[in-house]
Protein backbone atom coordinates (compact mmCIF):
# COMPACT_ATOMS: atom_id res chain seq x y z
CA UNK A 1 0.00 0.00 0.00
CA UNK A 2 1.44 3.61 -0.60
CA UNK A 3 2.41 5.79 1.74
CA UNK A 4 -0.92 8.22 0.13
CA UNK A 5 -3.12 5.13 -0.01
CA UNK A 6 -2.52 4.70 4.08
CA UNK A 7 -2.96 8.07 5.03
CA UNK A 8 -6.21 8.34 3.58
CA UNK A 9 -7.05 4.75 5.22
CA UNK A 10 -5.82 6.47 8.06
CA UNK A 11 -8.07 10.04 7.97
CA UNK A 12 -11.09 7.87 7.01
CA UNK A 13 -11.00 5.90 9.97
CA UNK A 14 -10.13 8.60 12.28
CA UNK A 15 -13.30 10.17 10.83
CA UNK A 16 -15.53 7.57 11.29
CA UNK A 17 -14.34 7.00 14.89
CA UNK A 18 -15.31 10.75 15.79
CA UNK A 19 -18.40 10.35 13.60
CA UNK A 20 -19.07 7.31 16.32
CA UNK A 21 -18.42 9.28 19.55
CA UNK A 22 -20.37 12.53 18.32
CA UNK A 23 -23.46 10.48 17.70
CA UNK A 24 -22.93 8.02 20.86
CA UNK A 25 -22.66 11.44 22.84
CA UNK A 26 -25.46 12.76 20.99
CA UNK A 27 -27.31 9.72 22.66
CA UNK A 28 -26.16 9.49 26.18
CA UNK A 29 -26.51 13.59 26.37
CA UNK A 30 -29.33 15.97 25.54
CA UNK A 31 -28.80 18.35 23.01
CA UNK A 32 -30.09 21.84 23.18
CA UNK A 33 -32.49 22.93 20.32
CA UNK A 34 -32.29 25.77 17.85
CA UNK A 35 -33.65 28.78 19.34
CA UNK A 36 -37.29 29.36 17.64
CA UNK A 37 -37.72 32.32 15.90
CA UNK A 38 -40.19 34.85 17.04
CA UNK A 39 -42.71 35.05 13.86
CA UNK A 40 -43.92 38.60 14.87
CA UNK A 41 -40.21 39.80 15.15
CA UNK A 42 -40.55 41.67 11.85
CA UNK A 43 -43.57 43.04 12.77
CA UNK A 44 -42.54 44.92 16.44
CA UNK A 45 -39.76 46.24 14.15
CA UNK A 46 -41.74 47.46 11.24
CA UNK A 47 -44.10 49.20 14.16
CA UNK A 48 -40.93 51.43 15.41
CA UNK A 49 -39.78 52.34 12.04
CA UNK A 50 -42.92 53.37 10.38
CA UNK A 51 -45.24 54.54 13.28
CA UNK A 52 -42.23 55.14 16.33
CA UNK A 53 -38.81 56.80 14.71
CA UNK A 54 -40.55 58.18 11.19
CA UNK A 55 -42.30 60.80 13.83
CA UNK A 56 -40.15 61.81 16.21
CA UNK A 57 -39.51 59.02 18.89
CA UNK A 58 -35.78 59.37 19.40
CA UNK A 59 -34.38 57.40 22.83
CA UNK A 60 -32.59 54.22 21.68
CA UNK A 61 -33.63 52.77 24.79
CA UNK A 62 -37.72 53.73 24.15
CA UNK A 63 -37.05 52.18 20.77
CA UNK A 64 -35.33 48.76 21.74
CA UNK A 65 -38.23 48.66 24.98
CA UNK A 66 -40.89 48.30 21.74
CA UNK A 67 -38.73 45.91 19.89
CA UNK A 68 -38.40 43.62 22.10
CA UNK A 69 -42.26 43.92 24.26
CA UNK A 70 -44.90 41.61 22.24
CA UNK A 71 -47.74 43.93 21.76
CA UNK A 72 -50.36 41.09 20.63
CA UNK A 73 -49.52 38.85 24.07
CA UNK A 74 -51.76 42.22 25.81
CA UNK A 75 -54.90 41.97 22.94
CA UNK A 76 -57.31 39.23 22.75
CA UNK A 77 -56.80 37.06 20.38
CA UNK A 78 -59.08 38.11 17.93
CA UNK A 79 -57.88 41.30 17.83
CA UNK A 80 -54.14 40.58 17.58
CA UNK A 81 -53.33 40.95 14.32
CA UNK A 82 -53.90 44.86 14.43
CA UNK A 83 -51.38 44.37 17.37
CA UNK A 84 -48.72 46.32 15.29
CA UNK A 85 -50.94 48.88 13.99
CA UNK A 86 -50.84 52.34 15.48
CA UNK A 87 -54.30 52.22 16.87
CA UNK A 88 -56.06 52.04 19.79
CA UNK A 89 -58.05 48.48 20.01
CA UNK A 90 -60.52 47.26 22.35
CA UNK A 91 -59.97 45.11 25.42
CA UNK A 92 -63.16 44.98 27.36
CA UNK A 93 -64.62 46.51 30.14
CA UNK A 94 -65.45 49.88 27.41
CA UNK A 95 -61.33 50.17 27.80
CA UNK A 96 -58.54 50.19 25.00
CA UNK A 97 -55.08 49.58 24.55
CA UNK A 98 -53.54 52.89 23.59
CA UNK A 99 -51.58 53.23 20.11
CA UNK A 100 -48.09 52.03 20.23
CA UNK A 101 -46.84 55.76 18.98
CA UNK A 102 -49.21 57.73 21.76
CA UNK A 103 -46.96 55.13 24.82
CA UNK A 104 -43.98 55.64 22.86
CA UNK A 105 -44.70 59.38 23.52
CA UNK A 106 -45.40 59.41 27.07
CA UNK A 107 -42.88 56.88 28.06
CA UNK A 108 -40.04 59.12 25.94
CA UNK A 109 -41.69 61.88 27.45
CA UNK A 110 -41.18 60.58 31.14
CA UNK A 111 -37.59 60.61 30.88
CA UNK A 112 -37.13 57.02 32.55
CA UNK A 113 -34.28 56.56 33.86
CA UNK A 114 -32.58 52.96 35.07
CA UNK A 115 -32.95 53.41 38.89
CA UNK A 116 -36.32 55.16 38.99
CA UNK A 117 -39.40 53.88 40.84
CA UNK A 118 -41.89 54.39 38.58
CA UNK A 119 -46.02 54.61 39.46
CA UNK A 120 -48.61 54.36 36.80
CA UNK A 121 -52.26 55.03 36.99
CA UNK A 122 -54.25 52.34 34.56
CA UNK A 123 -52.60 49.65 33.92
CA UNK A 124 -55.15 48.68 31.26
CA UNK A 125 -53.59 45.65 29.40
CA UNK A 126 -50.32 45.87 30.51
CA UNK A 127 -48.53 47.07 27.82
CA UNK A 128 -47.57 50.26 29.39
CA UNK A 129 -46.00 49.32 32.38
CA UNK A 130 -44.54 46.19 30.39
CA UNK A 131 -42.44 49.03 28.43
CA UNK A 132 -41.52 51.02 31.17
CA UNK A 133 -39.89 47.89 32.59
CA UNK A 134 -37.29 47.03 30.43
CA UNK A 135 -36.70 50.71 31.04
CA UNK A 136 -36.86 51.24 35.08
CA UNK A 137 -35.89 49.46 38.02
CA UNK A 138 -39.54 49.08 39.08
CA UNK A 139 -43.12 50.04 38.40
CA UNK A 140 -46.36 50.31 40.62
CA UNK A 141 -48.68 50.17 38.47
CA UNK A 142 -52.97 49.78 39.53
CA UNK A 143 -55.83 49.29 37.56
CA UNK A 144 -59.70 49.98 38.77
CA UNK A 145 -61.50 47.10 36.71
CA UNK A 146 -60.36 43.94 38.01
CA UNK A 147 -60.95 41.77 34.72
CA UNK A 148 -58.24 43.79 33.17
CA UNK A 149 -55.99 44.43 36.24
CA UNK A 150 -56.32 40.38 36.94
CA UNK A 151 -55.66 39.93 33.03
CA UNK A 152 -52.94 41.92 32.52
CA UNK A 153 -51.33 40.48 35.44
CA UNK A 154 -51.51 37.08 34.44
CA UNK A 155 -49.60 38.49 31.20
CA UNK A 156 -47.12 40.43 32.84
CA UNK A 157 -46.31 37.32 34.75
CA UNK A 158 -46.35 34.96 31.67
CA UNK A 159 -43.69 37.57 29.89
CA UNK A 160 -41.70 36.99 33.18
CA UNK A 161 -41.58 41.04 33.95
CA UNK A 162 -40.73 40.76 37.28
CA UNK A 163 -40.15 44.14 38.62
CA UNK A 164 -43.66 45.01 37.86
CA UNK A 165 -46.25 44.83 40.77
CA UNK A 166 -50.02 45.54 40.31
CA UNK A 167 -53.01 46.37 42.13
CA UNK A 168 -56.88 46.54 41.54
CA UNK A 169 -57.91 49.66 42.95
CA UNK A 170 -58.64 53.42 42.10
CA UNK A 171 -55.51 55.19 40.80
CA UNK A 172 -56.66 58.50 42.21
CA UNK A 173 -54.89 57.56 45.61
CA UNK A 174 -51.62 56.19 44.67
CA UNK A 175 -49.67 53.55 46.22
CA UNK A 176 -48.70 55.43 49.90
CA UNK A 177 -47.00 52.00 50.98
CA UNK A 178 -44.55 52.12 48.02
CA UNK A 179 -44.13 56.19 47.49
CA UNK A 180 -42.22 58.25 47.13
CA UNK A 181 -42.21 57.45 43.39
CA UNK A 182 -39.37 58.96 40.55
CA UNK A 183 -41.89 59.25 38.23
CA UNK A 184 -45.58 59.18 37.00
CA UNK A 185 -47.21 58.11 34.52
CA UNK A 186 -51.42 58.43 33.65
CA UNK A 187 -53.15 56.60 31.13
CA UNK A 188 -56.42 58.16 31.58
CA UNK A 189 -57.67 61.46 31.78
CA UNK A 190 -58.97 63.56 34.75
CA UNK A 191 -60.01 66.60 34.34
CA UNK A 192 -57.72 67.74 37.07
CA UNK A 193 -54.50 66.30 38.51
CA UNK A 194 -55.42 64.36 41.68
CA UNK A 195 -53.79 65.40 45.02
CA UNK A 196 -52.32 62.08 46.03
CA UNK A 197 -50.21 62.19 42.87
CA UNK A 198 -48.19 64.85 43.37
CA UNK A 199 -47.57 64.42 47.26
CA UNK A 200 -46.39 60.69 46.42
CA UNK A 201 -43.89 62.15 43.81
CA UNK A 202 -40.65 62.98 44.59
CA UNK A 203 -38.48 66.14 45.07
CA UNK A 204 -37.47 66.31 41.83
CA UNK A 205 -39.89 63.83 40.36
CA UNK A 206 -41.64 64.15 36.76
CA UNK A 207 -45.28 63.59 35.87
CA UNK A 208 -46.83 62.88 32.31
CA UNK A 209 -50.58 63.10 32.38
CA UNK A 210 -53.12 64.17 29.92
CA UNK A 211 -55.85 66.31 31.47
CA UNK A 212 -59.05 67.54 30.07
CA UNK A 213 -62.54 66.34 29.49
CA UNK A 214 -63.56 63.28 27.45
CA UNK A 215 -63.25 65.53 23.55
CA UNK A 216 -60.56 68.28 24.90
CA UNK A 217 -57.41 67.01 26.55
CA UNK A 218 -53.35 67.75 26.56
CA UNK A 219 -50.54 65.83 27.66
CA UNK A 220 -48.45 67.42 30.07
CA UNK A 221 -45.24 67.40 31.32
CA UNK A 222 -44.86 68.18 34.98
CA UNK A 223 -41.61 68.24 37.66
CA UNK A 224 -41.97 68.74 41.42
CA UNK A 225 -40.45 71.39 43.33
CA UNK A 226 -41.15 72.76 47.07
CA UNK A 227 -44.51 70.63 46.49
CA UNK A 228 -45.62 72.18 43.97
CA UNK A 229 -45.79 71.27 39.98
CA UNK A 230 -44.81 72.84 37.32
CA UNK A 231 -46.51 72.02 34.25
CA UNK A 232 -45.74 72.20 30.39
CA UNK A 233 -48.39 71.74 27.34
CA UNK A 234 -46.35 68.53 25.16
CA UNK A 235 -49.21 67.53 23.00
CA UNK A 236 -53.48 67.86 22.09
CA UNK A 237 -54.77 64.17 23.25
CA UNK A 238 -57.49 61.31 23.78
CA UNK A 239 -57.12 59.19 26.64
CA UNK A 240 -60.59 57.43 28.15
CA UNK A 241 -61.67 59.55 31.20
CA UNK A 242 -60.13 58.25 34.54
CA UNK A 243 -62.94 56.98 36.05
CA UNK A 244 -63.63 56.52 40.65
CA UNK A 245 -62.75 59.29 42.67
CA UNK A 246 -61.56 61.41 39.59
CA UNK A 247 -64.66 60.83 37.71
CA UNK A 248 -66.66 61.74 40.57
CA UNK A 249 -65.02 65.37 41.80
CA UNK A 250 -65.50 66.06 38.02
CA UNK A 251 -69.13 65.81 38.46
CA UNK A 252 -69.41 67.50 41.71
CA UNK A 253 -67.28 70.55 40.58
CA UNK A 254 -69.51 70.64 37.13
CA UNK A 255 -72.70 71.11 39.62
CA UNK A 256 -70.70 73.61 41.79
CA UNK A 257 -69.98 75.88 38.78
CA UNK A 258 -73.42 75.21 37.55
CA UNK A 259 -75.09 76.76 40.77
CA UNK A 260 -76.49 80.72 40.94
């Protein structure tokens, strides 16, 4: 046999012994699978071009925060293929989820910051406080219908967002037990800035809140200082009202201005 003819004997069976151990290890071992792709990828990505960074939204962070959140896990199901739309879409209790550009807005708008607390009134579907997570170091975030509040919790815990905490109650009063908060953000309208909120914000702390009756409303920008707010006019708006406590002074101050 030449010298060639034996070292390609040679390589051949040094192949096929590997080719033995790599499928014998194959056996005695488990191997991990191929990551699967995420099919509406493409989609989240397509959202932030067209509807996010076309008008306006700037922070990298905002921007990767809605690449990487699945809008349709927070819609019923047969809604969720408008999940990458920017529109608001129903989901139940006469509530919707608001339009992906509208958060992307208010969260850039907040300023988050990595070690803020952050408190949210109306947690809706979850979406929201989802983005401010990837965002934040924590959010308080409570919701007055308890078929959405207990839904979007079940969500949030799914997605494995664990530095969210919810509660089913009225917004209006805050969280006292976790305040002072970093920041606050509303997802439904008052038609005047509740009390509690700004006495659970910090020194220091920023607000983004649209005010105004159910067809006239602006989104303001607000920061905290000697306990007071200062406010700035961002953007015209249409949020659903904000409903218990809020909903009622609205009415009572209506009758007030009403009387002779």
């Amino acid at each position: 046999m030449s010298l060639r003819a034996t070292l390609v004997l040679v390589i051949s069976v040094s192949f096929a012994s590997q080719c033995l151990v790599d499928v014998r290890s194959r056996g005695d071992e488990p191997v991990a699978a191929a990551p699967v792709a995420d099919p509406t990828e493409p989609a989240r990505k397509r959202m932030v071009e067209r509807h996010l960074v076309e008008r306006g939204i700037k922070d990298p962070r905002v921007l990767d925060a809605f690449r990487t959140v699945p809008r349709h896990r927070f819609l019923p199901e047969s809604t969720s293929r408008q999940a990458y739309d920017d529109e608001s879409i129903p989901i139940g209790e006469g509530q919707t989820i608001t339009p992906p550009f509208d958060v992307a807005f208010m969260t850039e708008s907040l300023q988050p910051k990595p070690t803020d607390k952050v408190y949210e009134v109306g947690t809706g579907s979850g979406y929201q406080a989802s983005i401010l997570s990837r965002l934040v170091k924590e959010v308080y975030s409570v919701e007055i219908k308890p078929p959405l509040g207990k839904r979007a919790a079940q969500v949030i815990k799914d997605l494995g967002y664990t530095n969210i905490h919810t509660r089913i109650g009225d917004g209006y009063a805050g969280w006292p037990d976790a305040a002072p908060f970093d920041a606050i953000i509303v997802t439904c309208a008052p038609e005047a800035i509740p009390q509690p909120l700004v006495d659970q914000l910090k020194e220091g702390g920023r607000i983004v809140i649209p005010v105004g009756n159910r067809f006239n409303q602006m989104v303001y920008y607000g920061t905290k200082k000697d306990g007071k707010l200062t406010l700035k006019e961002l953007r015209p708006t249409l949020f659903v009202p904000m409903t218990g406590r809020a909903q009622r002074e609205a009415i009572e101050a209506r009758k007030n201005k009403e009387k002779p």
